[in-house]
N, C-alpha and C. Protein backbone atom coordinates (compact mmCIF):
# COMPACT_ATOMS: atom_id res chain seq x y z
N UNK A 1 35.36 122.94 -153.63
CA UNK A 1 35.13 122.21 -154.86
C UNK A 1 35.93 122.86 -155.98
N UNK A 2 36.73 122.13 -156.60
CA UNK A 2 37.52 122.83 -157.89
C UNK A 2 36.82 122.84 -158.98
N UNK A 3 37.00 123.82 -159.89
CA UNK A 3 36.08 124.17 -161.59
C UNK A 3 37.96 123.64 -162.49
N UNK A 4 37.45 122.91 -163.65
CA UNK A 4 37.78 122.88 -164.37
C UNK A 4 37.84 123.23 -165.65
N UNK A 5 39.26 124.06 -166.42
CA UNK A 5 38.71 124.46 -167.62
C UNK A 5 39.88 124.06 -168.60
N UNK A 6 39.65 123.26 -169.51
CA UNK A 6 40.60 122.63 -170.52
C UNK A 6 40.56 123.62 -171.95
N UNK A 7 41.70 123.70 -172.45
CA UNK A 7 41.88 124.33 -173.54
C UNK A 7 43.31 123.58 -174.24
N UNK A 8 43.41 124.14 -175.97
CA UNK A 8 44.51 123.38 -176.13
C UNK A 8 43.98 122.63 -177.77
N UNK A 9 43.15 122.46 -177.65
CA UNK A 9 42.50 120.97 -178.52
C UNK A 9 42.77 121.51 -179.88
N UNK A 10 42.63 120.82 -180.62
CA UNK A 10 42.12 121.20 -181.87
C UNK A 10 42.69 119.72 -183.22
N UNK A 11 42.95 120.09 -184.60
CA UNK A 11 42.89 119.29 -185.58
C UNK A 11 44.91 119.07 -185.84
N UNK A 12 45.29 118.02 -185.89
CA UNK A 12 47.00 117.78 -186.23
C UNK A 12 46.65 116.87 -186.78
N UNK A 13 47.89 116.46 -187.74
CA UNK A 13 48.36 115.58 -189.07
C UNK A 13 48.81 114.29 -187.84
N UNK A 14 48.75 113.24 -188.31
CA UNK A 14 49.33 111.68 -187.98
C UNK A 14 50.95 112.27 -187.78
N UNK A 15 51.24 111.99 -186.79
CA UNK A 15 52.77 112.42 -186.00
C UNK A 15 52.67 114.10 -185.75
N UNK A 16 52.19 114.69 -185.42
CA UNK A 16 52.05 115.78 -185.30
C UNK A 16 51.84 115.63 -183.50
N UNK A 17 52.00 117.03 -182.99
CA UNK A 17 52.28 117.16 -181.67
C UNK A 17 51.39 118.63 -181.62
N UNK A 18 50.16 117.99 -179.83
CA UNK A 18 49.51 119.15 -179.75
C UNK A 18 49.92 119.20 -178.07
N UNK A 19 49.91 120.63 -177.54
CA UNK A 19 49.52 120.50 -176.02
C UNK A 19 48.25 121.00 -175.47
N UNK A 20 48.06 120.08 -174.52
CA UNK A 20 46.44 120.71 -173.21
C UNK A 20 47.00 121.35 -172.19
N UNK A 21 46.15 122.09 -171.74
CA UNK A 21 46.13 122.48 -170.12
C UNK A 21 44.83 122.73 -169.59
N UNK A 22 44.59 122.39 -168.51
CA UNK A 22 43.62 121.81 -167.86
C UNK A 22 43.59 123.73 -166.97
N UNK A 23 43.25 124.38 -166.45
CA UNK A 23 43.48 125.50 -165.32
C UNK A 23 42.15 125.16 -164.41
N UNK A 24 42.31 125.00 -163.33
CA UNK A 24 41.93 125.21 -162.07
C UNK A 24 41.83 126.20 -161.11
N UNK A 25 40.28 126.25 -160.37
CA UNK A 25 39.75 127.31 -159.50
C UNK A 25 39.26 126.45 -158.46
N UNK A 26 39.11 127.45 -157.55
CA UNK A 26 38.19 127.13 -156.56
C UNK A 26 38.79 126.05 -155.32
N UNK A 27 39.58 125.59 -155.83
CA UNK A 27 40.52 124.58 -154.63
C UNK A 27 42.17 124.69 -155.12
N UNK A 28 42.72 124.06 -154.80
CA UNK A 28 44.37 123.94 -155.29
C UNK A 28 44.37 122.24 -155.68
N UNK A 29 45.23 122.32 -156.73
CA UNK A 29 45.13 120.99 -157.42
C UNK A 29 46.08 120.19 -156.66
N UNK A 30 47.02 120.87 -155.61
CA UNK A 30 47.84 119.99 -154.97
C UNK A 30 47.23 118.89 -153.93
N UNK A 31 45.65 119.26 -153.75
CA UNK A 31 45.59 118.50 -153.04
C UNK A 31 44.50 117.42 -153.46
N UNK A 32 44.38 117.18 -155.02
CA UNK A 32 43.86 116.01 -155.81
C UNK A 32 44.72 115.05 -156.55
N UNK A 33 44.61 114.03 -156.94
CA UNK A 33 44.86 113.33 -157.70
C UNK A 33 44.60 113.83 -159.31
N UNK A 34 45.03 114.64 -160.40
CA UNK A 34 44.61 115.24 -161.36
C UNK A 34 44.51 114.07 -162.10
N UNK A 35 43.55 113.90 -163.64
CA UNK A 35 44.25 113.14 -164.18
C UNK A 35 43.69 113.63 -165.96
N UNK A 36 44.06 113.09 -166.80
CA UNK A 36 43.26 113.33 -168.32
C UNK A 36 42.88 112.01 -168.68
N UNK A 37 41.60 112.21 -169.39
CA UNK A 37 41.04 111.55 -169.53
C UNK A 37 40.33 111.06 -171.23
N UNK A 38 40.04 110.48 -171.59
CA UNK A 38 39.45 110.67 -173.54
C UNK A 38 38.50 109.72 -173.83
N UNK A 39 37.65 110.46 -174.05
CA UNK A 39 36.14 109.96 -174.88
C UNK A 39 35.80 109.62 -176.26
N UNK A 40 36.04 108.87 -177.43
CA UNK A 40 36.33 108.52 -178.78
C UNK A 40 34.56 108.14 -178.93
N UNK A 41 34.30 108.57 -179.98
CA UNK A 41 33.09 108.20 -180.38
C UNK A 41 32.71 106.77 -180.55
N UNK A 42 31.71 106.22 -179.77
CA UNK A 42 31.09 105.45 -179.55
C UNK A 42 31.91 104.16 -178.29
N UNK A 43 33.00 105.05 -177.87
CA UNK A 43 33.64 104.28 -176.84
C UNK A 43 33.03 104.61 -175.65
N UNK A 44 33.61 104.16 -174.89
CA UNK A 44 33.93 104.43 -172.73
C UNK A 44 35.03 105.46 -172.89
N UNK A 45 34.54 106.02 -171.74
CA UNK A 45 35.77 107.36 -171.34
C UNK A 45 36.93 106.56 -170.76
N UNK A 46 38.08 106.70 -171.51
CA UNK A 46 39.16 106.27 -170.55
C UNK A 46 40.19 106.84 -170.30
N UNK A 47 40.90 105.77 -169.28
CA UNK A 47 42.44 107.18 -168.81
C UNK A 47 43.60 107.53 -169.76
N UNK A 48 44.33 108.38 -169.86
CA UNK A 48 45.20 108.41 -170.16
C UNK A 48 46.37 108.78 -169.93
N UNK A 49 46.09 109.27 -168.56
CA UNK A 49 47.12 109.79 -167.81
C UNK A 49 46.52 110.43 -166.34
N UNK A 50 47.70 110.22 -165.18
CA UNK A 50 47.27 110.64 -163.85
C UNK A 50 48.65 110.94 -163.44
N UNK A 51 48.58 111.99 -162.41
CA UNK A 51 49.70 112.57 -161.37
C UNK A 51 48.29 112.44 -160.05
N UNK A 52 49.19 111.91 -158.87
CA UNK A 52 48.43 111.32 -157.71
C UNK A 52 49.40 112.74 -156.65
N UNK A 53 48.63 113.37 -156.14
CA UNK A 53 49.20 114.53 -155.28
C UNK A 53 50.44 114.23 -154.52
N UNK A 54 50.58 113.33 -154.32
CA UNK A 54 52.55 112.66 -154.28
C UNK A 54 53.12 113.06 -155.37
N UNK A 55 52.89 113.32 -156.52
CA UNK A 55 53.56 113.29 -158.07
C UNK A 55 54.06 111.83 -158.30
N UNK A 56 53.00 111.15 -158.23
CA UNK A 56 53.17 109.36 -159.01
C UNK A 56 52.59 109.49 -160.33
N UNK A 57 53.20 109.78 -161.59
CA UNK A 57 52.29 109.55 -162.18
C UNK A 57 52.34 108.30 -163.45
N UNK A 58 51.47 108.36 -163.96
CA UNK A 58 50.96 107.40 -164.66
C UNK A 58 50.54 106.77 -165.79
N UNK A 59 50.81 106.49 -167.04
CA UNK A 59 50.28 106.15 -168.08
C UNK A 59 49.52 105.46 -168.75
N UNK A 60 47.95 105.57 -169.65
CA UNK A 60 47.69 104.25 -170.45
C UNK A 60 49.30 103.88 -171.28
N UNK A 61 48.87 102.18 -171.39
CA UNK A 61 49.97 101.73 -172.69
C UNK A 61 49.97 102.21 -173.59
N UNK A 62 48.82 102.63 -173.90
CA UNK A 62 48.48 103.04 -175.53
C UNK A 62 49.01 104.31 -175.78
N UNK A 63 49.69 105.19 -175.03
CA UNK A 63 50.54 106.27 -174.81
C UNK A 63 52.04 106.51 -174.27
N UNK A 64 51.82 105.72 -173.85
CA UNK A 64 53.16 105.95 -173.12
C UNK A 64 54.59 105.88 -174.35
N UNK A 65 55.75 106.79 -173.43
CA UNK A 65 56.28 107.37 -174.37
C UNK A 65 55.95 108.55 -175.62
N UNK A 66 54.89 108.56 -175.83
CA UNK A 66 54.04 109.68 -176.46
C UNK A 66 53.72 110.91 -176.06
N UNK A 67 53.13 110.79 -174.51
CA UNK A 67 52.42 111.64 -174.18
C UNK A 67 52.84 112.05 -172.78
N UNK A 68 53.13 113.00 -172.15
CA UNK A 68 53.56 113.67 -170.93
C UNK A 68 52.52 114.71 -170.42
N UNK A 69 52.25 113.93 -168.93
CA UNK A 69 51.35 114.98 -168.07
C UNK A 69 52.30 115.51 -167.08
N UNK A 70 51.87 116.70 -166.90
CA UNK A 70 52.48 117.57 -166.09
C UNK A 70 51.71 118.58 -165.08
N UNK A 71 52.15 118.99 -164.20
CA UNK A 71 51.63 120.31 -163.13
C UNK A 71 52.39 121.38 -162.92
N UNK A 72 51.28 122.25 -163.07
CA UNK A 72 52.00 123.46 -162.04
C UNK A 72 51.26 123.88 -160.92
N UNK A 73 51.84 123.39 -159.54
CA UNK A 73 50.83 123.49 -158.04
C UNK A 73 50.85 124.71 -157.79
N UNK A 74 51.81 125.88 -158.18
CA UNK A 74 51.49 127.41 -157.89
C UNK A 74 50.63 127.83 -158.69
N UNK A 75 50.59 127.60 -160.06
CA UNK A 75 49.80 128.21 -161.22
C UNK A 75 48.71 127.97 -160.90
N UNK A 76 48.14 126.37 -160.60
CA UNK A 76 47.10 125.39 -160.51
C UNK A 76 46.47 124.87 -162.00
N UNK A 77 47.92 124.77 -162.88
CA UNK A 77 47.56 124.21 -164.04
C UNK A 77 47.91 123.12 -164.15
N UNK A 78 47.74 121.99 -164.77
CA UNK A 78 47.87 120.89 -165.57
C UNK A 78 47.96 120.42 -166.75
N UNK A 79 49.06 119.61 -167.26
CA UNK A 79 49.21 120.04 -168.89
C UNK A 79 49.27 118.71 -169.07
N UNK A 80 49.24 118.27 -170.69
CA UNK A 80 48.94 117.04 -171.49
C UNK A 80 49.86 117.19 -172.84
N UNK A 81 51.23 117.04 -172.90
CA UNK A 81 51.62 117.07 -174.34
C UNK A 81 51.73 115.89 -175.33
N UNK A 82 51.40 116.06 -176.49
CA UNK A 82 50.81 114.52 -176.88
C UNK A 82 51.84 114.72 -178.25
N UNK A 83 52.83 113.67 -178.51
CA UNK A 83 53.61 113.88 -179.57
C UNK A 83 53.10 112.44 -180.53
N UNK A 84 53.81 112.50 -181.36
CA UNK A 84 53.38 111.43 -182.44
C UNK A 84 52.37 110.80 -182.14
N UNK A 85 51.23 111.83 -182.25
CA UNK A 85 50.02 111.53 -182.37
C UNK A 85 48.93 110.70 -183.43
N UNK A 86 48.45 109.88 -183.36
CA UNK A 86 47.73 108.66 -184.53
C UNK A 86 46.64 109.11 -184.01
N UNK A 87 45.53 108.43 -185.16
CA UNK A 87 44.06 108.60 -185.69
C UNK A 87 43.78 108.56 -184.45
N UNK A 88 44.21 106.99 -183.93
CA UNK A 88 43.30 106.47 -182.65
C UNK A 88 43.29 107.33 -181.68
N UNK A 89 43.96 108.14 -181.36
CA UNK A 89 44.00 109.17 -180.37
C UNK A 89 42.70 110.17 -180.66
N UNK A 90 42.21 110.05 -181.36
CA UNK A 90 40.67 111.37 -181.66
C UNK A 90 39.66 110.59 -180.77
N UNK A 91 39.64 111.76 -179.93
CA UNK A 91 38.66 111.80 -178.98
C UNK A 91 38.63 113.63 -178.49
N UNK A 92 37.76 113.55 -177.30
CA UNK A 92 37.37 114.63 -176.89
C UNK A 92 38.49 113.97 -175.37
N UNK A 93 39.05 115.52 -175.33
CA UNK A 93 39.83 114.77 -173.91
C UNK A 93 39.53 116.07 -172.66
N UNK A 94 39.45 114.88 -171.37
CA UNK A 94 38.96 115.77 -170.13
C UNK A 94 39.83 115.68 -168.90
N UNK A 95 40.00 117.12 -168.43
CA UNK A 95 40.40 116.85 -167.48
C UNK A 95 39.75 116.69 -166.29
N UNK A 96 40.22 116.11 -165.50
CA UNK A 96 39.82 114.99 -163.82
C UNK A 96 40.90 115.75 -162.63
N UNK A 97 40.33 116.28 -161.40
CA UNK A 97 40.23 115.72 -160.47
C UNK A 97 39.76 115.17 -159.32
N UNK A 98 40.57 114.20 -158.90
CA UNK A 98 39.99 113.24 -157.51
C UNK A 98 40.13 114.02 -156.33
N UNK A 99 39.51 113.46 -155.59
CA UNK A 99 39.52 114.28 -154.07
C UNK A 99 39.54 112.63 -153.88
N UNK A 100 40.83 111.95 -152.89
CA UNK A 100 41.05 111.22 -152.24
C UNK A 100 40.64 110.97 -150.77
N UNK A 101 40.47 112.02 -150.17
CA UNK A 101 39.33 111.90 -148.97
C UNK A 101 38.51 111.85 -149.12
N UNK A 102 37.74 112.56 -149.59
CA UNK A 102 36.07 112.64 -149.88
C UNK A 102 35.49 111.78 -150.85
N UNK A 103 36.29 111.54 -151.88
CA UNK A 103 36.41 110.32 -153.33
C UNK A 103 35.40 110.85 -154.06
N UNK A 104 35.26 112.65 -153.84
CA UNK A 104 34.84 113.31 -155.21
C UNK A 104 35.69 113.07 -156.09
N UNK A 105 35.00 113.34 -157.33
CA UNK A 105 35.56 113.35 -158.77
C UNK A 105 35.15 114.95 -159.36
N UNK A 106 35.84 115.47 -160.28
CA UNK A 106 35.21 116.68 -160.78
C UNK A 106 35.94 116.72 -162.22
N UNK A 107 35.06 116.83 -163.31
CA UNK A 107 35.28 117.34 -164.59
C UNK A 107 35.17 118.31 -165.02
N UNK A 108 35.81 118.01 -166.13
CA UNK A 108 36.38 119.92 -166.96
C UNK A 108 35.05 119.31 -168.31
N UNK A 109 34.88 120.36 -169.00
CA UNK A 109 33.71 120.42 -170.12
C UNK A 109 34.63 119.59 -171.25
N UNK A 110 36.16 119.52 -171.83
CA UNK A 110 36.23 118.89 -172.44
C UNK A 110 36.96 119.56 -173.79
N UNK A 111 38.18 118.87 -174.47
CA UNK A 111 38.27 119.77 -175.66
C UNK A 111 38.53 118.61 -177.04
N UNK A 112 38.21 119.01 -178.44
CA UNK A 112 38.16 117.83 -178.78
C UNK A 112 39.52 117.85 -179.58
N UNK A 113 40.23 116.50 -179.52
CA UNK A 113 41.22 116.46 -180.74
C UNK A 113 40.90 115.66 -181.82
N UNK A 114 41.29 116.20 -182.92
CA UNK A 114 41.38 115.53 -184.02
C UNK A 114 42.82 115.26 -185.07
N UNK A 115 43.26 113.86 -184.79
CA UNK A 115 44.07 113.18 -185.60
C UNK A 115 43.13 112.96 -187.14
N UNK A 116 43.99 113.13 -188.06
CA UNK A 116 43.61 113.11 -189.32
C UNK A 116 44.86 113.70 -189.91
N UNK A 117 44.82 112.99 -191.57
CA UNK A 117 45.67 113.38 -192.66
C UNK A 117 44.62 114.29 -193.69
């Protein structure tokens, strides 16, 4: 079973650029589907990005071009760089991974960003 631990978060200006990384224990991330994920107050958690243990990865619209996920399968980190960042982007963001055999899921506690002027 992998532990997740996200760090990274914190407060940036409208176009401002922050990065995440997700670090992983307990399993190797090469063999999940990783993905990030964001929780906005009073929304649904949704995606915002996935790398599928092939390295397919993936974007919401509402990011793309913005935002780049990345791995490192030796380190067992996972990263999230988020550039010209807007309001709408404030949420608390988590990292995910899938276990595609088993079709566990496992979350990280979560870090929060805040877009604001």
């Amino acid at each position: 079973q992998v532990q997740l631990v996200e760090s990274g978060g914190g407060s940036v200006q409208p176009g401002g650029s922050l990065g995440l990384s997700c670090a992983a224990s307990g399993s190797a991330i090469s063999f999940y589907s990783m993905g990030w994920y964001r929780q906005a107050p009073g929304k649904s958690r949704e995606m915002v990005a996935t790398i599928s243990a092939g390295d397919v990865a993936d974007y919401a619209d509402s990011v793309k071009g913005r935002f780049t996920m990345s791995k490192d399968n030796v380190r067992n980190l996972v990263y999230l760089q988020m550039n010209s960042l807007k309001p709408e982007d404030t949420a608390v963001y988590y990292c995910n991974a899938f276990d595609p055999i088993s079709r566990g899921r496992f979350w990280g506690q979560g870090t929060q960003v805040t877009v604001s002027s």
